[in-house]
Protein backbone atom coordinates (compact mmCIF):
# COMPACT_ATOMS: atom_id res chain seq x y z
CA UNK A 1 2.49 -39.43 -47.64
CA UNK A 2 4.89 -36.25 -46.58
CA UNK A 3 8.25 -38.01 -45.27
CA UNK A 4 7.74 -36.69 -41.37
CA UNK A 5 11.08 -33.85 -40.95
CA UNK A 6 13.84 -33.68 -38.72
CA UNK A 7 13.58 -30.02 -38.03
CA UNK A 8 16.64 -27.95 -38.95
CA UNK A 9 16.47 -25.28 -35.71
CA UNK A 10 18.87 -27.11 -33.70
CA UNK A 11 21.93 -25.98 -35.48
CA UNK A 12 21.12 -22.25 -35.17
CA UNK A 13 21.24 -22.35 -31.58
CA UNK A 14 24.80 -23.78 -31.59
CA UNK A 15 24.98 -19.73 -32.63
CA UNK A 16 23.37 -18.97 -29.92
CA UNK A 17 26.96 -19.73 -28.11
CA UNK A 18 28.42 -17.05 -29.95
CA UNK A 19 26.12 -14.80 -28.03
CA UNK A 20 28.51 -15.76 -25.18
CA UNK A 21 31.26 -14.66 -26.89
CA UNK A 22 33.24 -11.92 -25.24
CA UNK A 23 36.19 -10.88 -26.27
CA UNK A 24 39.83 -11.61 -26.22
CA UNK A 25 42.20 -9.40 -24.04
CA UNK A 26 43.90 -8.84 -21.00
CA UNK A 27 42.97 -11.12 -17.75
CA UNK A 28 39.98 -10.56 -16.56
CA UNK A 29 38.18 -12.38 -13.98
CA UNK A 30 37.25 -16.38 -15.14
CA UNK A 31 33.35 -17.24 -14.25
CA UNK A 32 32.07 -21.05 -14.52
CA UNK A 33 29.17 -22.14 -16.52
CA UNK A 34 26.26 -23.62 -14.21
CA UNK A 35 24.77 -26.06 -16.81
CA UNK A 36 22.21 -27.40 -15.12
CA UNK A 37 20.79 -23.68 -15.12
CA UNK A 38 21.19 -22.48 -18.50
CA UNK A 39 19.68 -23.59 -21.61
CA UNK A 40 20.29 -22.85 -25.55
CA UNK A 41 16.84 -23.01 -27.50
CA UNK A 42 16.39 -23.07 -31.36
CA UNK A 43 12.60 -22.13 -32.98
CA UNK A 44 12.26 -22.94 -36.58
CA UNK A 45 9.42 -23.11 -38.37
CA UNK A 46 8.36 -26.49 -40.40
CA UNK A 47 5.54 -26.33 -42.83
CA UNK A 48 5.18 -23.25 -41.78
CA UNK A 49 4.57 -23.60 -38.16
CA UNK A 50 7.05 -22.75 -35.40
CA UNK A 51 8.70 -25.53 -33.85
CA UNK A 52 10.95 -25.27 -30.55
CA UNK A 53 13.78 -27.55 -29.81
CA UNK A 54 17.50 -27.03 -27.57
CA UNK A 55 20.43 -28.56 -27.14
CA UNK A 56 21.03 -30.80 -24.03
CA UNK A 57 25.33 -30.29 -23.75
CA UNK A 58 27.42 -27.51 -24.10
CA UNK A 59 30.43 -25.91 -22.20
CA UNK A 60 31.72 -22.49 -22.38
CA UNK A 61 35.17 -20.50 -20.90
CA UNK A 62 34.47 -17.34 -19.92
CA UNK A 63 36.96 -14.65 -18.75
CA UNK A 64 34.89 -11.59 -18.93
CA UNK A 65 34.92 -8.20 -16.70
CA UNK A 66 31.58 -6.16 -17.99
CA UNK A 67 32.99 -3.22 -16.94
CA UNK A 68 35.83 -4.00 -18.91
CA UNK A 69 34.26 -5.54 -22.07
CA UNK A 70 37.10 -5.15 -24.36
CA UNK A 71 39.39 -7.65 -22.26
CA UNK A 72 36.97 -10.32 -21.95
CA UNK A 73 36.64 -13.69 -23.91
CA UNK A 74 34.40 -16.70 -24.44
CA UNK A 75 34.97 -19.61 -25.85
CA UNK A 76 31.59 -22.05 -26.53
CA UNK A 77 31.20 -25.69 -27.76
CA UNK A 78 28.04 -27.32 -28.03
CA UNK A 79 27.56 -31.14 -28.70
CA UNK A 80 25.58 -31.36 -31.77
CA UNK A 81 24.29 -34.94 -31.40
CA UNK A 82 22.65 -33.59 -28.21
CA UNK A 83 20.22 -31.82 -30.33
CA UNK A 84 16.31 -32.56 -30.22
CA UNK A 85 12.76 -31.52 -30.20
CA UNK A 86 11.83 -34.35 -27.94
CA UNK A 87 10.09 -35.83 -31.10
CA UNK A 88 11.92 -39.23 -31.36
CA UNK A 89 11.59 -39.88 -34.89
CA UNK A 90 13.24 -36.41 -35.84
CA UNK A 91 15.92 -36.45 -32.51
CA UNK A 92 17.27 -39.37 -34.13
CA UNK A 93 17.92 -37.73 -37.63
CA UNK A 94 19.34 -34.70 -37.13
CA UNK A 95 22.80 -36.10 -35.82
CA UNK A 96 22.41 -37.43 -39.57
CA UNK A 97 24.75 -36.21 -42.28
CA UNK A 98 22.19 -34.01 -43.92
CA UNK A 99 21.35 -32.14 -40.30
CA UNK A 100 24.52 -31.82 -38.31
CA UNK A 101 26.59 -34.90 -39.58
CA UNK A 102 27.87 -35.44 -35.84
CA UNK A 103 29.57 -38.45 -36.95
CA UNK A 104 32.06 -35.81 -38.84
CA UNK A 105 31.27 -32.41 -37.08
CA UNK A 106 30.54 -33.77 -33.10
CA UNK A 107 31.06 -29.97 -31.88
CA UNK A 108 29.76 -26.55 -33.07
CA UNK A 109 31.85 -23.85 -31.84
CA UNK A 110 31.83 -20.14 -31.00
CA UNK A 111 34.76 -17.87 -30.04
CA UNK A 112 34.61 -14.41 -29.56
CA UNK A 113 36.60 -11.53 -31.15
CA UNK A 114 35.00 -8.13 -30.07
CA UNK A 115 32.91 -6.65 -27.87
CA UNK A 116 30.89 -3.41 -27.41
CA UNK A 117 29.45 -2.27 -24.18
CA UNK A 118 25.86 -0.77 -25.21
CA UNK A 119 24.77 0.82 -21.55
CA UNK A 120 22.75 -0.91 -19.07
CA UNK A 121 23.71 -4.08 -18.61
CA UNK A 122 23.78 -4.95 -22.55
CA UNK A 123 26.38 -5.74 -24.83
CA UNK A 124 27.36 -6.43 -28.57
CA UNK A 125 29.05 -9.13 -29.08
CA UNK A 126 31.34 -10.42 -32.68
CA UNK A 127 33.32 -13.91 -33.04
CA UNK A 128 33.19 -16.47 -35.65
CA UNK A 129 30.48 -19.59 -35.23
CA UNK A 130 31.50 -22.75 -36.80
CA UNK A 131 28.83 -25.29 -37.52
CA UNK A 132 29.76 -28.32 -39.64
CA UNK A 133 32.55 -27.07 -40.77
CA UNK A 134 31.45 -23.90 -42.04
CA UNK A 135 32.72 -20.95 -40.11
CA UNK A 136 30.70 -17.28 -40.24
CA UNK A 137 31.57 -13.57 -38.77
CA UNK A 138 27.92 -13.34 -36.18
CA UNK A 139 27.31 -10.30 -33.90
CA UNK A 140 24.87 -11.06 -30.98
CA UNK A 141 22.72 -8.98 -28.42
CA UNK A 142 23.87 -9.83 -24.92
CA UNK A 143 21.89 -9.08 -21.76
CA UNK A 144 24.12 -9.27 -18.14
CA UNK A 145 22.03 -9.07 -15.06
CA UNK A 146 22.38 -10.40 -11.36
CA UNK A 147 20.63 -14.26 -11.28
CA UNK A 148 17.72 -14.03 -8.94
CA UNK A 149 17.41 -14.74 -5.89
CA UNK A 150 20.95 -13.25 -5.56
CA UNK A 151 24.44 -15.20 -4.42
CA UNK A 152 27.29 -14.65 -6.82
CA UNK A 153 25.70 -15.66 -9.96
CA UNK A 154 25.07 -13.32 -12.97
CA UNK A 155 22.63 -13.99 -16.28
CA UNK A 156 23.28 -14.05 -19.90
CA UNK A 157 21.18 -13.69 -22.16
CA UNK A 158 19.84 -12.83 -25.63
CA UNK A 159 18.42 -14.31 -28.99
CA UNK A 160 19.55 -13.68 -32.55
CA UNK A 161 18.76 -15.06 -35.80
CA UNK A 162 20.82 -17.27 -38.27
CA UNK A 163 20.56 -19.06 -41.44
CA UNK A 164 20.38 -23.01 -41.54
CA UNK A 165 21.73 -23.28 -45.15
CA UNK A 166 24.38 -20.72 -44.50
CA UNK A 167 25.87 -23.84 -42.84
CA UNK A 168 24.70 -26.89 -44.81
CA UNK A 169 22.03 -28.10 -41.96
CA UNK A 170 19.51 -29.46 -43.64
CA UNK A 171 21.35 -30.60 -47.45
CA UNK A 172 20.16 -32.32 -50.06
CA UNK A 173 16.62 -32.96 -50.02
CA UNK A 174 15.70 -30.76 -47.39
CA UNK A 175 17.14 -27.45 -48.78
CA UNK A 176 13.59 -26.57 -49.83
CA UNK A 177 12.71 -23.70 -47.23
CA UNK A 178 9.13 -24.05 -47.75
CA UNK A 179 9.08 -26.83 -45.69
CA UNK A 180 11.63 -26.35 -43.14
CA UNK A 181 12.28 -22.72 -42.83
CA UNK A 182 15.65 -21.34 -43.38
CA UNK A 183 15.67 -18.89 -40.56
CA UNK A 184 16.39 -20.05 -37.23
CA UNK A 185 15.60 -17.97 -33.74
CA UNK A 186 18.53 -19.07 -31.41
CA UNK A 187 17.69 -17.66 -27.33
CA UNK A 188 19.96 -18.77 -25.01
CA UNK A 189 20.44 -17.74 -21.33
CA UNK A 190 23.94 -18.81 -19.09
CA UNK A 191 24.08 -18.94 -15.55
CA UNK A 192 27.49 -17.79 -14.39
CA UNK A 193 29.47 -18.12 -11.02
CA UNK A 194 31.47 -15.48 -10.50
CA UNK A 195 30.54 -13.22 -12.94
CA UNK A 196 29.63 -9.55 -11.61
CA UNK A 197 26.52 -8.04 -12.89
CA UNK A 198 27.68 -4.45 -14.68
């Protein structure tokens, strides 16, 4: 009988905090993650279907002026035993040392090194994403819009696309991408206090 898998997605969407990366520069204005309204999802597929899981804790720094890209930064950490499908059987392996080894590697991290205002509210956004261990050069789509219902909160969002292996989720045995996919969707959308819409 097929050994029932701790899906690998969950890493990926610590790259989703790269997404929030905005670059280093001057002193622009600091805005405050609202936790408790933003959310970093992770879609992988497992025997070929499309599974959908997030992570529960992160925190991010963010000193970022959209009209003024190029001086902004962002700094994201994400607890990686805080990872789960709501499946308990696989939530309680992937803090396991073939997933995300927590024990070893308790925070995936992104911080930002360039930005590009696209026009319209959307950005691209470059830093380096380090999940156990393993650091890699991402770029990420970012969307910036007013929150609604108004007040001074702003939106961030996006979705991009890593690789699990790239960073040893999912080793030994379950390298075999034909039954937990290798590509992993990361979406993730931050509410931010005091961060003007562009």
């Amino acid at each position: 009988m097929m050994k029932k898998l701790p899906l690998a997605g969950p890493l990926l969407a610590v790259a989703v905090a790269m997404a929030m990366a905005l670059p280093a520069g001057a002193e622009p204005p600091a805005a405050k993650l609202v936790a408790d309204k933003s959310q970093i999802v992770f879609v992988t597929k497992q025997m070929g279907v499309p599974v959908e899981g997030s992570f529960r804790k992160f925190d991010a720094q963010v000193a970022f002026d959209p009209k003024k890209p190029e001086g902004g930064s962002v700094a994201l950490q994400i607890d990686t035993a805080s990872a789960g499908f709501g499946v308990p059987m696989s939530d309680a392996e992937l803090p396991r040392q073939p997933w995300f080894d927590a024990a070893h590697f308790p925070q995936a991290s992104f911080q930002s090194g360039a930005i590009k205002a696209l026009g319209e509210g959307k950005f691209e956004m470059a830093g380096k994403l380090t999940i156990k261990g393993t650091t890699k050069q991402v770029t990420v789509p970012v969307s910036i819009a007013s929150a609604a219902g108004g007040g001074n909160y702003s939106v961030a969002s996006g979705s991009f696309t890593i690789q699990r292996l790239d960073y040893k989720v999912g080793d030994g045995e379950w390298t075999d991408t034909s039954v937990v996919g290798n590509d992993v969707q990361v979406r993730f959308r931050f509410t931010l206090a005091g961060l003007a819409a562009p």
